[in-house]
Protein backbone atom coordinates (compact mmCIF):
# COMPACT_ATOMS: atom_id res chain seq x y z
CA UNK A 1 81.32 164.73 -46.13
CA UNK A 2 79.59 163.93 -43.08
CA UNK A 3 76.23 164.52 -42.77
CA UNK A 4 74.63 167.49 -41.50
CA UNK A 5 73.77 166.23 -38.06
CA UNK A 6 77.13 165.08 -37.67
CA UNK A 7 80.01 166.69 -35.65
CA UNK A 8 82.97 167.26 -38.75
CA UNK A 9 85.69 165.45 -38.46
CA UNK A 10 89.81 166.27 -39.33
CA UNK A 11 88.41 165.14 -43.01
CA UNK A 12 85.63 167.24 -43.12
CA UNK A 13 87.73 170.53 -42.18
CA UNK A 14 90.46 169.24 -44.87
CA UNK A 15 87.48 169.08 -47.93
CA UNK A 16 86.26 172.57 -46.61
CA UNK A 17 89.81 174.11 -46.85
CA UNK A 18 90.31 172.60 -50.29
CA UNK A 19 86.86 174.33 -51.53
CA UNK A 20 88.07 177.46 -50.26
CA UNK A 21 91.73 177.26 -51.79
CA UNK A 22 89.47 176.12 -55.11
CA UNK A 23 87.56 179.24 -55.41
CA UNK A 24 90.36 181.69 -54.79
CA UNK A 25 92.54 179.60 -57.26
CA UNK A 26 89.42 180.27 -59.77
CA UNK A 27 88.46 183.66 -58.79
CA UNK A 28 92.45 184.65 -59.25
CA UNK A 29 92.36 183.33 -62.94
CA UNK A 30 91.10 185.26 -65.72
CA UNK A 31 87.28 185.66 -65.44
CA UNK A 32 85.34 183.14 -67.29
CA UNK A 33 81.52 181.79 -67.18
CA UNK A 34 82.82 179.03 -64.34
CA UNK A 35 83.67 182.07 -62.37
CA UNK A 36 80.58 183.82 -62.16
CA UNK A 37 78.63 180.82 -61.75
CA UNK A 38 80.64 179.57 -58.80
CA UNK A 39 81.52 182.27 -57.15
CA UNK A 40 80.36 185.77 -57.97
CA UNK A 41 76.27 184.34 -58.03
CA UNK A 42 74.43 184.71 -54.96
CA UNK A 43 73.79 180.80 -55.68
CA UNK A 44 77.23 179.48 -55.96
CA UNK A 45 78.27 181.82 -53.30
CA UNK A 46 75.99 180.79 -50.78
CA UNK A 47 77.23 177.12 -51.40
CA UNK A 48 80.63 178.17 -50.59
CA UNK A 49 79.66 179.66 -47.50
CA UNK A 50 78.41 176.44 -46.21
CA UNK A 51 81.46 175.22 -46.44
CA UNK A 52 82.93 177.95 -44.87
CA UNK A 53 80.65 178.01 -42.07
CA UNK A 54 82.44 174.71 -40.84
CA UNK A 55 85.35 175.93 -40.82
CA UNK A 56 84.02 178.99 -38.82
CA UNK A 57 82.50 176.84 -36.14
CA UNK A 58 85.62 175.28 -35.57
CA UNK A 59 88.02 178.12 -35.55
CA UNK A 60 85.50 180.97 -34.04
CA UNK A 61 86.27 182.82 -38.05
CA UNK A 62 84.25 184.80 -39.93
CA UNK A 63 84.90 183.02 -43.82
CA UNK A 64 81.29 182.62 -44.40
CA UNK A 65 80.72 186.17 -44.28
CA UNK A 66 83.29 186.98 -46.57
CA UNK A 67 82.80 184.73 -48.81
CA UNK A 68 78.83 185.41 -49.36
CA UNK A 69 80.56 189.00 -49.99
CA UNK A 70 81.76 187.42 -53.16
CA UNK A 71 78.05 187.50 -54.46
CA UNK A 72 77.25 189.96 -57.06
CA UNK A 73 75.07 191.31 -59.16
CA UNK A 74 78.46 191.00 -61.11
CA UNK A 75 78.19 189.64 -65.07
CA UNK A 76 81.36 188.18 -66.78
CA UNK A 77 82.11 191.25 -68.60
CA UNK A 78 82.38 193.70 -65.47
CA UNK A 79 84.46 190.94 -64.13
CA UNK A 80 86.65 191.43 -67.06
CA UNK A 81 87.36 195.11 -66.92
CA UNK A 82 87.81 194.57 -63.72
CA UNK A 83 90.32 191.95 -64.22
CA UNK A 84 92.05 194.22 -66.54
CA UNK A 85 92.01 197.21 -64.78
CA UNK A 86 93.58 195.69 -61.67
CA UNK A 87 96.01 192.87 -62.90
CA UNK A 88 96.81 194.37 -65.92
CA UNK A 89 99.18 192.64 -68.54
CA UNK A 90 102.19 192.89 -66.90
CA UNK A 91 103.99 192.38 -63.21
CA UNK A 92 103.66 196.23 -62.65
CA UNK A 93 100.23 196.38 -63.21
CA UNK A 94 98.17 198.23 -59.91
CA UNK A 95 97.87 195.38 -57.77
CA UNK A 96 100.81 192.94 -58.70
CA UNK A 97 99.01 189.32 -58.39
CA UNK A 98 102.89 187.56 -58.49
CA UNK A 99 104.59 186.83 -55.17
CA UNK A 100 107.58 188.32 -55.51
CA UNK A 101 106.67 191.55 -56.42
CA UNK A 102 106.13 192.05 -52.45
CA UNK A 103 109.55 190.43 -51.36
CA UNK A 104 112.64 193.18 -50.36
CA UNK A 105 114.29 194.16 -52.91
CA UNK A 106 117.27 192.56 -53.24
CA UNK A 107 118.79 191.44 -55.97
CA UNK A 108 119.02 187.43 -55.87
CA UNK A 109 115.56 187.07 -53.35
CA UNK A 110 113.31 186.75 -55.92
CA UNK A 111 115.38 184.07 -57.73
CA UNK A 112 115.50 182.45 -54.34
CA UNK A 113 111.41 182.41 -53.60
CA UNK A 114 111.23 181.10 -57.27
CA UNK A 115 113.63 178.17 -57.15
CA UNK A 116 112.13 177.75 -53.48
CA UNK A 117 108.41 177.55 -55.04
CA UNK A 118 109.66 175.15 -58.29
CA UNK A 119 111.16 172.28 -55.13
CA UNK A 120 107.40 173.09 -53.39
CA UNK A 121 105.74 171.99 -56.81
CA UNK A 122 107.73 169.04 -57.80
CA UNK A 123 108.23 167.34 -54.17
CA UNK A 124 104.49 166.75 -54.98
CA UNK A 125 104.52 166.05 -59.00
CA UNK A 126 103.69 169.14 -60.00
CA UNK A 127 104.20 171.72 -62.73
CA UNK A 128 102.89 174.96 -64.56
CA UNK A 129 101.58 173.85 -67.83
CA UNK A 130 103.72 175.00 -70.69
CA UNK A 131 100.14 176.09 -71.93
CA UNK A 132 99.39 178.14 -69.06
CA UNK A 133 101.82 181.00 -69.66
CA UNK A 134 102.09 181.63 -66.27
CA UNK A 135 104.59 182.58 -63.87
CA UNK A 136 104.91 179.77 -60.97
CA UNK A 137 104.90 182.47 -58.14
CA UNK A 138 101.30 183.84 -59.40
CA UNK A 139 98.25 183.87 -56.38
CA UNK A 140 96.32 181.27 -58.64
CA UNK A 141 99.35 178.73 -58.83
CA UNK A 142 100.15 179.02 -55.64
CA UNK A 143 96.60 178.46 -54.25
CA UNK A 144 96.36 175.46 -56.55
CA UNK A 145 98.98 174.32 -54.82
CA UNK A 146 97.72 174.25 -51.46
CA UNK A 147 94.01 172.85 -53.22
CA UNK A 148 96.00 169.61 -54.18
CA UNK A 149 97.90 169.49 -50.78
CA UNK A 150 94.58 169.57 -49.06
CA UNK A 151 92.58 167.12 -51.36
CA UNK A 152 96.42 165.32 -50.47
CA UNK A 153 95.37 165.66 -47.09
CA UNK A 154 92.09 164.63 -47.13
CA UNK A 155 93.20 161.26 -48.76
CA UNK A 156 95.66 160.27 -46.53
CA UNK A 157 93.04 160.47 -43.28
CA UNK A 158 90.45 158.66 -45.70
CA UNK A 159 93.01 155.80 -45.97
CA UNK A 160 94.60 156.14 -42.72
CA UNK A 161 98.07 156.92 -43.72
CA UNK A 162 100.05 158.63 -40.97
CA UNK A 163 103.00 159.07 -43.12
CA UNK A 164 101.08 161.21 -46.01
CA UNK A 165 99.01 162.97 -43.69
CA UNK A 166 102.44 164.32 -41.57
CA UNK A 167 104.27 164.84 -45.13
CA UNK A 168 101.49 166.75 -46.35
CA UNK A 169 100.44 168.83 -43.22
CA UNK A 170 103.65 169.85 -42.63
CA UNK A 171 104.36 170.99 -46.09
CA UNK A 172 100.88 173.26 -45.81
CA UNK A 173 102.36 175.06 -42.65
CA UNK A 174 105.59 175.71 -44.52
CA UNK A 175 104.23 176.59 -47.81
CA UNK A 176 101.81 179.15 -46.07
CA UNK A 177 104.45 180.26 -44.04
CA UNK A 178 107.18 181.09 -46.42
CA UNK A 179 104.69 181.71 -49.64
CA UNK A 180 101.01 182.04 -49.55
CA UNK A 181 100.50 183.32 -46.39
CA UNK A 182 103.46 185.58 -46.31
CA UNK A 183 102.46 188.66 -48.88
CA UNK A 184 98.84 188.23 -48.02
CA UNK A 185 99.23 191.20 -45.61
CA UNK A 186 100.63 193.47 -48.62
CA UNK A 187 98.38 191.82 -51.73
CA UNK A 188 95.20 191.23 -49.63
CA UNK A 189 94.35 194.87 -48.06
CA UNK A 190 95.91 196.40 -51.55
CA UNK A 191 93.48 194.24 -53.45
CA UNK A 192 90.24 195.53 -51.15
CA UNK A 193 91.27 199.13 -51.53
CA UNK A 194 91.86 199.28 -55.44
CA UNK A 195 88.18 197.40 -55.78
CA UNK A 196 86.28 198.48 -52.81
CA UNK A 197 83.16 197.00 -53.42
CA UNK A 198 83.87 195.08 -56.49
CA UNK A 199 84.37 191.25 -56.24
CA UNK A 200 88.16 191.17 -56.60
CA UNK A 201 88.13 193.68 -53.69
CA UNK A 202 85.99 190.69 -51.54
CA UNK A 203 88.33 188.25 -53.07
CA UNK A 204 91.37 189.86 -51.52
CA UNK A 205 90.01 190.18 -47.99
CA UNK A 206 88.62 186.85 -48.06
CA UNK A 207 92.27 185.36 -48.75
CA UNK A 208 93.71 187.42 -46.23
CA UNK A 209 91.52 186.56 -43.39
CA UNK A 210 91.89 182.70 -45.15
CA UNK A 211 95.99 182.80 -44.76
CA UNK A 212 95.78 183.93 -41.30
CA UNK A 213 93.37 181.92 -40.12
CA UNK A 214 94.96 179.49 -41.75
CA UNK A 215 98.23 180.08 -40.40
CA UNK A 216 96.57 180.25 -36.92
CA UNK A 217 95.33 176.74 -37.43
């Protein structure tokens, strides 16, 4: 990254976006000691926020702020219950982290957004682990996604390639459009409510006000 006395360039604001679409792909997974030191520490949090303070000065956002709110004092086992308590075990659980659990209810849409997200994934070579025991429409897969699509990004205007950069920026704007972006509205404000206070709760807001920036941009 350029150095601090430097004005950022396109490359700069594509590394930034990646760290951000990082730590809510972490902070969405089950809680573990990576998550607390990265994110939910006033340390790791703070070095988020720089990054996110680019971005800001660019755009005229607020990320920074949101994601310092991400700092605790909040150990892994609060984290847990927390975890628990909102995601559950199941789809139905009170704050449904899959994406289409907020589409209308109809009877073939959700097959639709699936098979839509699977052609997303493997245009670019990717898959869910057979490990993972996941479902591919689940906030942490999907902001994966959009991690590798801006690292992606962030390649192709290191090496100068037109063609990647337009193949990859485009499929951001779509993917945020028709996925990511589109049930942040409904899973973002739901998310703050349930944990008002609590780091999930921060979490949410900060990847609402991320998608619609986002979106914006």
């Amino acid at each position: 990254m350029s150095g601090p006395a430097s004005t950022p360039t396109q490359f700069d604001f594509a590394l930034c976006r990646s760290a951000l679409y990082e730590a809510l792909a972490l902070g969405f997974c089950v809680p573990g000691k990576e998550t607390v030191a990265r994110l939910a520490s006033l340390e790791g949090a703070l070095a988020l926020a720089d990054a996110a303070a680019i971005l800001d000065a660019a755009w005229g956002s607020d990320l920074a702020s949101g994601v310092r709110g991400l700092a605790g004092p909040f150990d892994l086992t609060a984290l847990e219950a927390s975890f628990r308590r909102l995601f559950g075990h199941t789809a139905r659980g009170s704050v449904p982290p899959y994406e289409t659990e907020y589409g209308a209810d109809a009877l073939f849409q959700p097959m639709q957004e699936m098979s839509d997200l699977a052609a997303f994934y493997r245009a670019f070579g990717l898959e869910i682990a057979p490990t993972a025991h996941e479902r591919i429409d689940h906030i942490s897969c999907e902001c994966e996604f959009l991690l590798v699509l801006t690292r992606k990004e962030a390649y192709a205007l290191e090496r100068d390639d037109p063609a990647m950069l337009d193949a990859t920026q485009r499929a951001v704007r779509l993917f945020l459009r028709d996925h990511l972006g589109r049930w942040a509205p409904a899973f973002g404000p739901k998310l703050a409510r349930e944990d008002r206070g609590g780091f999930f709760g921060a979490l949410g807001a900060l990847y609402e006000l991320g998608c619609e920036i986002a979106i914006a941009y």
